[in-house]
N, C-alpha and C. Protein backbone atom coordinates (compact mmCIF):
# COMPACT_ATOMS: atom_id res chain seq x y z
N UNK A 1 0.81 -1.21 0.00
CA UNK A 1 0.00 0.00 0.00
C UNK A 1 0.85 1.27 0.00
N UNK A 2 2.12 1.09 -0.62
CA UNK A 2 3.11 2.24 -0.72
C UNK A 2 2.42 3.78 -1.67
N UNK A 3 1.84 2.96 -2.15
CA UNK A 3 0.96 3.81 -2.87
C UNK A 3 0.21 4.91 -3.04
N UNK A 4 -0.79 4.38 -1.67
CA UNK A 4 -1.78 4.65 -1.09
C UNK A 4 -0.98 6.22 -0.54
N UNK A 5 -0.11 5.67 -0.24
CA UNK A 5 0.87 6.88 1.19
C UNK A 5 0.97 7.75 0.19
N UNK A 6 1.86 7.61 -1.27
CA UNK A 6 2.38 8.96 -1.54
C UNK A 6 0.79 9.31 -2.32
N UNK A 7 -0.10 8.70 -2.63
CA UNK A 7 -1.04 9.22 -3.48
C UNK A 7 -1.72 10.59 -2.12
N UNK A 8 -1.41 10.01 -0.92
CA UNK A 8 -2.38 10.68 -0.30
C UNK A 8 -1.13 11.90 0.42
N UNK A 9 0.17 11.86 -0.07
CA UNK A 9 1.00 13.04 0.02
C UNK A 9 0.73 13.77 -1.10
N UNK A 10 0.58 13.37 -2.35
CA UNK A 10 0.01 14.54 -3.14
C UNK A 10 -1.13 15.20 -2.94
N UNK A 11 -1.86 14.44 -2.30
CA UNK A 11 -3.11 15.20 -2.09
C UNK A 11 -3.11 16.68 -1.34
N UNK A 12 -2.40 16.22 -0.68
CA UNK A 12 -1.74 16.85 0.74
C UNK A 12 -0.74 18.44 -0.21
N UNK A 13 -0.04 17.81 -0.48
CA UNK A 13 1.02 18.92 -1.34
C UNK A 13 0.48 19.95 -2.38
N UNK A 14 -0.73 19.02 -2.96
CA UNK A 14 -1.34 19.88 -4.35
C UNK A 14 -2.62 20.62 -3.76
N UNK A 15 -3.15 19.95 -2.40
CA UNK A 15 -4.03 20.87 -1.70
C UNK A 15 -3.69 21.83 -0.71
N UNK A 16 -2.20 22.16 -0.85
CA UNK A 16 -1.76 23.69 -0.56
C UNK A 16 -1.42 24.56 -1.22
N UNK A 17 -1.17 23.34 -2.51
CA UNK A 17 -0.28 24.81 -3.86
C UNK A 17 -1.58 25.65 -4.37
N UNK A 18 -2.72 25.66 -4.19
CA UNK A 18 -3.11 27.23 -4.19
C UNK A 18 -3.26 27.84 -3.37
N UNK A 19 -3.07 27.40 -2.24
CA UNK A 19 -3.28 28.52 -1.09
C UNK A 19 -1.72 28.99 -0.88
N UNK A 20 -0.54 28.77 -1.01
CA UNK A 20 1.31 28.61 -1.19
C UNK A 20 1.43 29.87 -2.45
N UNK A 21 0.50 29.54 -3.61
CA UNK A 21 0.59 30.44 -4.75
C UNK A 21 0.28 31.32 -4.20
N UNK A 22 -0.64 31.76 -4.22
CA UNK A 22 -2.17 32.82 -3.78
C UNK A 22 -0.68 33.67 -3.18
N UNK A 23 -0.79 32.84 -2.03
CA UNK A 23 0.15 33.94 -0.86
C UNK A 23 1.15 34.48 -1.34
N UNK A 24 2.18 33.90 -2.63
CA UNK A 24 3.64 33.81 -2.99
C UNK A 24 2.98 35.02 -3.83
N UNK A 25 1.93 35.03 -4.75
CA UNK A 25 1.62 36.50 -6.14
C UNK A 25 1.19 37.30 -4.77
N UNK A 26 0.49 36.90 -3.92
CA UNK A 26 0.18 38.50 -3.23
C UNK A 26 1.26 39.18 -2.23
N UNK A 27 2.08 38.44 -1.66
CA UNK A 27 3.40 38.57 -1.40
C UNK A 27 4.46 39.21 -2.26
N UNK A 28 4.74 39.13 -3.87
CA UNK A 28 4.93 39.76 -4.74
C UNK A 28 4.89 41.38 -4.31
N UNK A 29 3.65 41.76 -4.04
CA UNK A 29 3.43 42.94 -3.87
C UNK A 29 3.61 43.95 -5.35
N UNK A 30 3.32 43.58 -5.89
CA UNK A 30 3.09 43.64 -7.62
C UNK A 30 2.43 43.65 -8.41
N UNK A 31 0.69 44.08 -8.23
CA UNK A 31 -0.46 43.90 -9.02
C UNK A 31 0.25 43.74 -10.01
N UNK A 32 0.93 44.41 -10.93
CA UNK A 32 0.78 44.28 -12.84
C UNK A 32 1.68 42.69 -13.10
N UNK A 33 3.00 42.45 -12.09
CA UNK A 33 3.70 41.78 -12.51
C UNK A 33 3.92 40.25 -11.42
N UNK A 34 3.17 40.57 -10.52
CA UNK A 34 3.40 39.86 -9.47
C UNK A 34 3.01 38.18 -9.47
N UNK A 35 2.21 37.83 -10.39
CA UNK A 35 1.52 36.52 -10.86
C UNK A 35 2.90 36.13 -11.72
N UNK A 36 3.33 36.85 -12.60
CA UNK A 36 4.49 36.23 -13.43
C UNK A 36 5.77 36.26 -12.19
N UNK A 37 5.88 36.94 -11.64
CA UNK A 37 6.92 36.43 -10.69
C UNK A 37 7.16 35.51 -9.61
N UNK A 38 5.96 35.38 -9.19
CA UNK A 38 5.89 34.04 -8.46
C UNK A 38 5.68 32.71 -9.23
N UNK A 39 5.67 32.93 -10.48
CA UNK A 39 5.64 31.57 -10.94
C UNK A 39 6.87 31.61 -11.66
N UNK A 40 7.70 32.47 -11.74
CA UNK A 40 8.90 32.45 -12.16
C UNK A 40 9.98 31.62 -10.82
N UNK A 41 9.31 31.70 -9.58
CA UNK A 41 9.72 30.98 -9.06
C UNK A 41 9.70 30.09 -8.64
N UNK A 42 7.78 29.18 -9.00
CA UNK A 42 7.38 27.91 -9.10
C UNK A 42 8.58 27.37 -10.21
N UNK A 43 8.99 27.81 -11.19
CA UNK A 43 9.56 27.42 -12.25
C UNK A 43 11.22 26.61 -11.61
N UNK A 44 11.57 27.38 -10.99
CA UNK A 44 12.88 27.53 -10.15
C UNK A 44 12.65 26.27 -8.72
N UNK A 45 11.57 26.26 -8.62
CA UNK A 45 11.09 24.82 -7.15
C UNK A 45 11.38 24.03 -8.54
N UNK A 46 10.27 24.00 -9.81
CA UNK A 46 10.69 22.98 -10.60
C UNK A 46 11.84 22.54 -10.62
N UNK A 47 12.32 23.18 -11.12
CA UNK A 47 13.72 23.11 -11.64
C UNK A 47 14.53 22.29 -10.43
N UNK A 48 14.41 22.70 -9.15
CA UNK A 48 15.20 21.89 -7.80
C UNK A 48 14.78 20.89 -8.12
N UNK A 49 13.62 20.75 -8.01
CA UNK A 49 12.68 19.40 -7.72
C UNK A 49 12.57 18.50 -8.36
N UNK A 50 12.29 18.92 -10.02
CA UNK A 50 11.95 18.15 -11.18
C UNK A 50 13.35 17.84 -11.44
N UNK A 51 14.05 18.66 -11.96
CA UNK A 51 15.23 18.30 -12.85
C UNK A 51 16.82 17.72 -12.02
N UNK A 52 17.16 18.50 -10.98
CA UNK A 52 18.66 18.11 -9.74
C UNK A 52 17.91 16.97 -9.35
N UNK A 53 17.05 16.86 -8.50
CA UNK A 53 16.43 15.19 -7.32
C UNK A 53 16.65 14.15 -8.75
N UNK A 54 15.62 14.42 -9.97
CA UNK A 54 16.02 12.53 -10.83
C UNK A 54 17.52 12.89 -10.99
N UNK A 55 17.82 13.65 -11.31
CA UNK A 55 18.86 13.68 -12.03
C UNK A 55 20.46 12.63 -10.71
N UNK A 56 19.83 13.34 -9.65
CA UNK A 56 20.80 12.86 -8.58
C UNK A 56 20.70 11.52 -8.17
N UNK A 57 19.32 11.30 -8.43
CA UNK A 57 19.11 9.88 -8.41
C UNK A 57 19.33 8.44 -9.37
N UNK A 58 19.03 9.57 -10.38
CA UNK A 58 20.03 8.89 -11.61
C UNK A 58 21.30 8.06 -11.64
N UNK A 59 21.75 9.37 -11.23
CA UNK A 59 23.15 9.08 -11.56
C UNK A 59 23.89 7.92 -9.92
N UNK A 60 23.03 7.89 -8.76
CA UNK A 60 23.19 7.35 -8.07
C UNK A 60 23.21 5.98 -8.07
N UNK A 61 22.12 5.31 -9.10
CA UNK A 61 21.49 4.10 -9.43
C UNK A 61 22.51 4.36 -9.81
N UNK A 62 23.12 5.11 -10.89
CA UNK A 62 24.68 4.62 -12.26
C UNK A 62 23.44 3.99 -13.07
N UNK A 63 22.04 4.65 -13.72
CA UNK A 63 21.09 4.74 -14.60
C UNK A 63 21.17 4.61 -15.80
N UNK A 64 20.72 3.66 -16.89
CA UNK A 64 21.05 3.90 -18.56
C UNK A 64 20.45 5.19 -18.73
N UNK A 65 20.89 5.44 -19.32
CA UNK A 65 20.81 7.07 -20.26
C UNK A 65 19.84 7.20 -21.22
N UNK A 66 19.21 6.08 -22.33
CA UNK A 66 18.74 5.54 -22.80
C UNK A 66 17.84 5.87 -22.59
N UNK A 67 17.28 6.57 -23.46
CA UNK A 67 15.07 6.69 -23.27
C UNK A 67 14.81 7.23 -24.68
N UNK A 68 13.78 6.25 -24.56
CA UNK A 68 12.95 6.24 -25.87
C UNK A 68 12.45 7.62 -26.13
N UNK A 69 12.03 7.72 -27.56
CA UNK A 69 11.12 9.11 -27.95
C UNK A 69 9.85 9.13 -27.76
N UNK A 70 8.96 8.16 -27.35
CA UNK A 70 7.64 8.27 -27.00
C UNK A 70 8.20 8.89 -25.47
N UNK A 71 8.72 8.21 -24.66
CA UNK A 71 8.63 8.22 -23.23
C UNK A 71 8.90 9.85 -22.89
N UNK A 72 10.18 10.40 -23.53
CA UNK A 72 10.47 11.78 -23.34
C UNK A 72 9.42 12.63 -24.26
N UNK A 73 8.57 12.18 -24.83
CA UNK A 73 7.57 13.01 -25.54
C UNK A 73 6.58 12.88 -24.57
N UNK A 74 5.97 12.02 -23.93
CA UNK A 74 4.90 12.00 -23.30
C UNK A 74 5.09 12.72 -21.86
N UNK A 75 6.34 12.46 -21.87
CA UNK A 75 6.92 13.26 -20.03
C UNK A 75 6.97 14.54 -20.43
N UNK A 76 7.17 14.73 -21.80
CA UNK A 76 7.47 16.62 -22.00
C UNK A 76 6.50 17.26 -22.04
N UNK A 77 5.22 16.77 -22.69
CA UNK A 77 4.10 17.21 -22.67
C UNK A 77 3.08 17.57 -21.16
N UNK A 78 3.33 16.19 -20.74
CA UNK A 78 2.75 16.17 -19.24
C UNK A 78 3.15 17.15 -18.45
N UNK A 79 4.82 17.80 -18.37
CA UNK A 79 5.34 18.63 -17.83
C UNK A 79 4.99 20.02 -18.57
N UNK A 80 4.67 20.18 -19.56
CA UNK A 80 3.89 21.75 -20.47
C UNK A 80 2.80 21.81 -19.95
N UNK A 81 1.49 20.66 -20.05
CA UNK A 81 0.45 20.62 -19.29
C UNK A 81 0.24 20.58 -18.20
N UNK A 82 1.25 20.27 -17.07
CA UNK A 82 1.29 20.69 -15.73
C UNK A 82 1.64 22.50 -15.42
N UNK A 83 2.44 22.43 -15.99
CA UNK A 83 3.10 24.20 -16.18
C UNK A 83 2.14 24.72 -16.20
N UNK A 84 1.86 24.37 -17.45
CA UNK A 84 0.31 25.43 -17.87
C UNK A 84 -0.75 25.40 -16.93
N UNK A 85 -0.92 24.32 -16.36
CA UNK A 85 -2.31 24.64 -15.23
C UNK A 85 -1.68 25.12 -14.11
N UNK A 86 -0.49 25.05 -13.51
CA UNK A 86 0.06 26.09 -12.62
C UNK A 86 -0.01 27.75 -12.98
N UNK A 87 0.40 28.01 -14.32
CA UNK A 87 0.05 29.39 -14.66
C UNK A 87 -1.45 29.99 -14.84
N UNK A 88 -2.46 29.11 -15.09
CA UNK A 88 -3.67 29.45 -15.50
C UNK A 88 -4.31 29.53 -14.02
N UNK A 89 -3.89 28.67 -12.95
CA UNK A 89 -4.62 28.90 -11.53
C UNK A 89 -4.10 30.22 -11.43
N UNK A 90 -2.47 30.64 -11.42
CA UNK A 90 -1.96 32.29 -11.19
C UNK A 90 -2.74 33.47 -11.84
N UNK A 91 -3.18 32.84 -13.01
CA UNK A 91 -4.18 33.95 -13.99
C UNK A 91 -5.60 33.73 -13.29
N UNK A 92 -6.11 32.86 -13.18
CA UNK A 92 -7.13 32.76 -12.02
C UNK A 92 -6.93 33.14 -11.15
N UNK A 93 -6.24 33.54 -10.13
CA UNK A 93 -5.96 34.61 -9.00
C UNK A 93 -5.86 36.01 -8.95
N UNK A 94 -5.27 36.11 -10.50
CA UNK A 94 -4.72 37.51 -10.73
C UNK A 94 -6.24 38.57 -11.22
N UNK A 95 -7.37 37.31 -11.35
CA UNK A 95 -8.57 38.11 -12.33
C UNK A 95 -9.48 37.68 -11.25
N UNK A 96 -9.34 37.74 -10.30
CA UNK A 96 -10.09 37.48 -8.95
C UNK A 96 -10.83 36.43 -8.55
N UNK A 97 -10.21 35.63 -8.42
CA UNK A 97 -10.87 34.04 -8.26
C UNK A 97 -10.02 33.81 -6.89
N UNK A 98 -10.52 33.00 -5.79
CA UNK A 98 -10.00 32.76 -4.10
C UNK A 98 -9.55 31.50 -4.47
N UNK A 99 -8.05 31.48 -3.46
CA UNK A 99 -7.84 30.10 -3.71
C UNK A 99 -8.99 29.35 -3.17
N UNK A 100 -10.17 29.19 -2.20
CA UNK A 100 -10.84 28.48 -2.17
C UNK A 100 -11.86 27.51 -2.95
N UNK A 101 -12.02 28.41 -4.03
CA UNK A 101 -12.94 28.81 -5.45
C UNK A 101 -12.27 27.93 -6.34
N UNK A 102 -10.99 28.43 -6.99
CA UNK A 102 -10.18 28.25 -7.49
C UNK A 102 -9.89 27.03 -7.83
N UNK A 103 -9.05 26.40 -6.27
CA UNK A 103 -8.66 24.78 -6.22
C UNK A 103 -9.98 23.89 -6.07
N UNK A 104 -11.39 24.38 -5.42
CA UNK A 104 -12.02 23.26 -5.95
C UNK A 104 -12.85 23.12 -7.53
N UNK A 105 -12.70 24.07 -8.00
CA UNK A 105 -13.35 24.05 -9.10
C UNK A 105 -11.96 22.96 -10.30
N UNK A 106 -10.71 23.37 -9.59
CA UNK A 106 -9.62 22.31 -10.66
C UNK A 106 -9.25 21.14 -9.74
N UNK A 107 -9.56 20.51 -8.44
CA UNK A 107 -9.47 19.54 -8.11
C UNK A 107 -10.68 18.86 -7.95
N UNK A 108 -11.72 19.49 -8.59
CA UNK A 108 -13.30 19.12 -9.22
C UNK A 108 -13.68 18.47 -10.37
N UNK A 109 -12.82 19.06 -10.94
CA UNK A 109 -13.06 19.40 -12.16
C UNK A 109 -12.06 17.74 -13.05
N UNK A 110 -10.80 18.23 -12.54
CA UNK A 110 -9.41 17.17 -13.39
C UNK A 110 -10.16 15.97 -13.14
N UNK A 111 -10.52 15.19 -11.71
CA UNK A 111 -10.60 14.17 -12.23
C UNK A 111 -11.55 13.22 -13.37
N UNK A 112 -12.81 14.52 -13.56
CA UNK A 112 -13.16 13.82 -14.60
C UNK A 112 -12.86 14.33 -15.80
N UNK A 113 -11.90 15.27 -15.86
CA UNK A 113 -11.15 14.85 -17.09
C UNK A 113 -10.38 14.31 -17.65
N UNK A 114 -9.66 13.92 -16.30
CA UNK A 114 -8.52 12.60 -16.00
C UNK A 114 -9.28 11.17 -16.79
N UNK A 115 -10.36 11.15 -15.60
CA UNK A 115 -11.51 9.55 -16.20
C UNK A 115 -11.95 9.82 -18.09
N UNK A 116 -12.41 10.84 -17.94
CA UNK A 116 -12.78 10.63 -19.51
C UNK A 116 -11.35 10.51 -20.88
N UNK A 117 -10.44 11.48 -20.53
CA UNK A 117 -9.42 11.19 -21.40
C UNK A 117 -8.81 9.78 -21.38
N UNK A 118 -8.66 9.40 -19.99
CA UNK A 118 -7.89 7.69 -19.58
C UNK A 118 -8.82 6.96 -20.44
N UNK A 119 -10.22 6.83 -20.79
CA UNK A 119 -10.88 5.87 -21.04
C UNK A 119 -11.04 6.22 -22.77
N UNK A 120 -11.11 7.11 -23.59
CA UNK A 120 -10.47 7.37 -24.64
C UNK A 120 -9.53 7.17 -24.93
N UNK A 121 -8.16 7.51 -24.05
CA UNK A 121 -6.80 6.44 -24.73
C UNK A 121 -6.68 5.18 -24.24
N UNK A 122 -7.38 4.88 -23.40
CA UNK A 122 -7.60 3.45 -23.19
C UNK A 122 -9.03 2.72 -22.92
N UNK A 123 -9.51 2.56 -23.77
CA UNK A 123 -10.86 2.15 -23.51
C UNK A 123 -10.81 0.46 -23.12
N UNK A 124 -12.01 0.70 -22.25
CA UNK A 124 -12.30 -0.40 -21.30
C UNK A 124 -12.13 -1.67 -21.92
N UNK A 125 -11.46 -2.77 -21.71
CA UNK A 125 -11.79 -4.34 -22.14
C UNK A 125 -12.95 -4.74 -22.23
N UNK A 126 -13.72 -5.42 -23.09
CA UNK A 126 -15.24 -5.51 -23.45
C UNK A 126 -15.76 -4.13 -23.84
N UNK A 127 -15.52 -3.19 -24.00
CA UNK A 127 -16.38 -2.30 -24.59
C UNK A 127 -16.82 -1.01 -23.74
N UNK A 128 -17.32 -0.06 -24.52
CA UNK A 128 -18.00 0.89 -23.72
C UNK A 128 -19.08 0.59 -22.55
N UNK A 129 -19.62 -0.84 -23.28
CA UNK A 129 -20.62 -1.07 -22.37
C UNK A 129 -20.97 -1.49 -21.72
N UNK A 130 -19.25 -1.58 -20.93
CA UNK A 130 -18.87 -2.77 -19.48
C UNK A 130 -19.10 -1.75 -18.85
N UNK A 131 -18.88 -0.25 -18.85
CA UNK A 131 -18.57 0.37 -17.52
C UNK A 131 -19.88 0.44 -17.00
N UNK A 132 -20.17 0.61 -15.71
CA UNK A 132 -21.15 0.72 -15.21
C UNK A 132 -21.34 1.18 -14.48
N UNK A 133 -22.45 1.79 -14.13
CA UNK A 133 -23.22 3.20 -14.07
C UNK A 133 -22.42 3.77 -12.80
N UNK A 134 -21.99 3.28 -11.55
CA UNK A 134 -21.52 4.00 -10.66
C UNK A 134 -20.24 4.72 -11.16
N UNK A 135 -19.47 4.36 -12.13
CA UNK A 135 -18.35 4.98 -12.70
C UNK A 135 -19.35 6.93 -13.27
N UNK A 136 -20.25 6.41 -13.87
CA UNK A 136 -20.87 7.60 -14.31
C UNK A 136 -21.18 8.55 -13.71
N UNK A 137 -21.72 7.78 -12.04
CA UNK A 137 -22.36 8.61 -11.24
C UNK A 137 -21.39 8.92 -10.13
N UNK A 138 -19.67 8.15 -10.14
CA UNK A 138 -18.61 8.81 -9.85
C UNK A 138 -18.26 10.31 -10.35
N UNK A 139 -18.40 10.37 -11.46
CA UNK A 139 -17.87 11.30 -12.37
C UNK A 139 -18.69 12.83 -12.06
N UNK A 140 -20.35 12.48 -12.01
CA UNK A 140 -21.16 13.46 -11.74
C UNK A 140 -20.72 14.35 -10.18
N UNK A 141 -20.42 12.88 -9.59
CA UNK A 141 -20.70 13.35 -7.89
C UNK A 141 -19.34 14.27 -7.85
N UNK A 142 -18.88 14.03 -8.72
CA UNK A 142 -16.94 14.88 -8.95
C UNK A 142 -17.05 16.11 -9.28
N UNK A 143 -18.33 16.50 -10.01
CA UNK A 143 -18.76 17.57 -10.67
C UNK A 143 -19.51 18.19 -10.04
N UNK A 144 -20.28 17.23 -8.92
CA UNK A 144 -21.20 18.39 -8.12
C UNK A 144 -20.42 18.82 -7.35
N UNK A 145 -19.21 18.21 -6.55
CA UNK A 145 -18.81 18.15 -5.36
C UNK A 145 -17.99 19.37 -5.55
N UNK A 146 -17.43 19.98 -6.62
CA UNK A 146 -16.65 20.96 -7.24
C UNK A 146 -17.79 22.11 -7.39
N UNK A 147 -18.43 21.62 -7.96
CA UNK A 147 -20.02 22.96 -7.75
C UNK A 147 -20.07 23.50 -6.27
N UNK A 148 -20.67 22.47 -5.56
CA UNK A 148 -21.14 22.87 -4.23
C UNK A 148 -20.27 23.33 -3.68
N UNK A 149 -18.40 22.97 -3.27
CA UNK A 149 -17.83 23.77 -2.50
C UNK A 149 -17.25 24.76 -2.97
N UNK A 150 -17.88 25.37 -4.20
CA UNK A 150 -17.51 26.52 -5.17
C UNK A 150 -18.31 27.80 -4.60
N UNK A 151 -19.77 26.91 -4.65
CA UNK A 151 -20.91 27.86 -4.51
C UNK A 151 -21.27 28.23 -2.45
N UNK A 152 -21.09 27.08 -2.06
CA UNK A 152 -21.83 27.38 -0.46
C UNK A 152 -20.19 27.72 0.36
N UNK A 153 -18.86 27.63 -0.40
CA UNK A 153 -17.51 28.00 0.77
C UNK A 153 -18.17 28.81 1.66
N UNK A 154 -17.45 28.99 3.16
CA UNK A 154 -17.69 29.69 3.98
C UNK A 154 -17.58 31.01 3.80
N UNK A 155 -17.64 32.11 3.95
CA UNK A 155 -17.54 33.62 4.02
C UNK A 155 -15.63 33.52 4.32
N UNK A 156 -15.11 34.34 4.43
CA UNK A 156 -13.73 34.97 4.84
C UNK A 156 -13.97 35.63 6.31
N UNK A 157 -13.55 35.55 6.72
CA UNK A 157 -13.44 36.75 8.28
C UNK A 157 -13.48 38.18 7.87
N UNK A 158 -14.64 39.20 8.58
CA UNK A 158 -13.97 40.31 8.18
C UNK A 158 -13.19 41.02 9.17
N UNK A 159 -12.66 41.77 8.19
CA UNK A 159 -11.57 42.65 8.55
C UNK A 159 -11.87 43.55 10.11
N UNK A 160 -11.24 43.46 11.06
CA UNK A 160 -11.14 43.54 12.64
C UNK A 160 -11.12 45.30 12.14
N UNK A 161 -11.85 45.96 13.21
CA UNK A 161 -11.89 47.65 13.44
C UNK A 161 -10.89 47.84 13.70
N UNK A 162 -10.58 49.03 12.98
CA UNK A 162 -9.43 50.02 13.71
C UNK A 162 -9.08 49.96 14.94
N UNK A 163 -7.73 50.35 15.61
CA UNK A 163 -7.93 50.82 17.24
C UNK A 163 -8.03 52.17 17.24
N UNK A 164 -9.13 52.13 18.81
CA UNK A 164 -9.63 53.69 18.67
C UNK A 164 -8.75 55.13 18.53
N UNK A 165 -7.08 54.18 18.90
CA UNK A 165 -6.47 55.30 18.70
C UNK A 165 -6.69 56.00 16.99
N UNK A 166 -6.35 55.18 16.11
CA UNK A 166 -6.03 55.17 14.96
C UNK A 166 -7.20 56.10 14.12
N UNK A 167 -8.90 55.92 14.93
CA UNK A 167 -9.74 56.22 14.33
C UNK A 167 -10.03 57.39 15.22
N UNK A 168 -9.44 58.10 15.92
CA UNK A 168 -9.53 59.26 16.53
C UNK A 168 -8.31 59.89 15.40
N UNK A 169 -6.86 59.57 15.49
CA UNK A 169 -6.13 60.29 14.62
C UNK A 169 -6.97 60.75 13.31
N UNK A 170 -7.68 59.97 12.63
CA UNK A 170 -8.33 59.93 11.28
C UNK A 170 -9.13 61.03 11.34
N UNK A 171 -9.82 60.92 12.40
CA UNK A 171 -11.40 62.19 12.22
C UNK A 171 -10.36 63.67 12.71
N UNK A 172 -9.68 63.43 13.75
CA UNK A 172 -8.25 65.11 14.20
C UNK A 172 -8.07 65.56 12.10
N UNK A 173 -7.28 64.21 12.03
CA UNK A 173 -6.59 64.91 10.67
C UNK A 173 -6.65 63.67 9.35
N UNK A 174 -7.91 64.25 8.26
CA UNK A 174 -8.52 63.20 7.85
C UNK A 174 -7.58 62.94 6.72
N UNK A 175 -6.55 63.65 6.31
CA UNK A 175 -5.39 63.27 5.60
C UNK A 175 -4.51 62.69 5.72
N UNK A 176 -4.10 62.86 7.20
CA UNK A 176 -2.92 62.15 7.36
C UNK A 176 -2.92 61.01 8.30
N UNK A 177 -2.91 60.03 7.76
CA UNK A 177 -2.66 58.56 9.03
C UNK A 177 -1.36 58.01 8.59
N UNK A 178 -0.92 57.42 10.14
CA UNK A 178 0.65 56.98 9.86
C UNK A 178 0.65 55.24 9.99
């Protein structure tokens, strides 16, 4: 069940990277440019993460070198299409979408586009018309479940009052607060 563990560390990891983003572009402090700079430095975690770790591990095994052109075509793509939905959640932040909003509407959303593409490049043994119906009504409940915590999320906290010092300075001198 080694599996099980890291499937449920990604869960874990990819259900902070929008709330990690969010914070990293508004941290920026950069309305015009600040979305491209924090993912200029998602790019740079890549880069630690994705490319030095195999690479170190690679070479640790003492690894054949050797890889096919499907395999590095299909890993290159997967890695453009990962990119890209890392930048498009940042453009979703940047045009006012909450990470709350946000990540469930794309961790709502992927897996049934995950299920429907998997079963187009690999369609079921016996036919379309083995699968059965709870797969279908998997797929829906994936779609509501992305609806509903889109639509009913909790409110945000609001923003705590002034202290009375601060709102006495304001009304003395309505220009200048420090």
């Amino acid at each position: 069940m080694n599996w099980l563990t890291f499937a449920l560390m990604t869960v874990v990891s990819w259900g902070l990277y929008g709330i990690f983003l969010h914070n990293g572009q508004t941290a920026m402090a950069d309305k015009s440019n600040g979305l491209y700079k924090a993912f200029l430095f998602v790019g740079l975690a890549y880069f630690i993460t994705a490319v030095l770790a195999p690479l170190g591990m690679l070479i640790s095994r003492k690894a054949s070198w050797s890889m096919p052109t499907a395999g590095m075509g299909w890993s290159l793509v997967a890695g453009i299409v990962g990119a890209l939905g890392a930048f498009c959640v940042l453009l979703a932040f940047a045009n006012g979408g909450k990470p709350g909003v946000v990540m469930s509407i794309v961790f709502g959303g992927a897996p049934v586009v995950n299920a429907v593409v998997a079963l187009v490049l690999h369609p079921p043994e016996g036919g379309w018309g083995t699968i059965k119906p709870q797969f279908y009504l998997g797929i829906a409940m994936a779609a509501l479940g992305g609806c509903l915590v889109t639509i009913y999320k909790p409110a945000p906290p609001k923003p705590a009052p002034a202290p009375a010092v601060v709102q006495a300075a304001a009304r003395s001198n309505p220009n200048k607060i420090n």
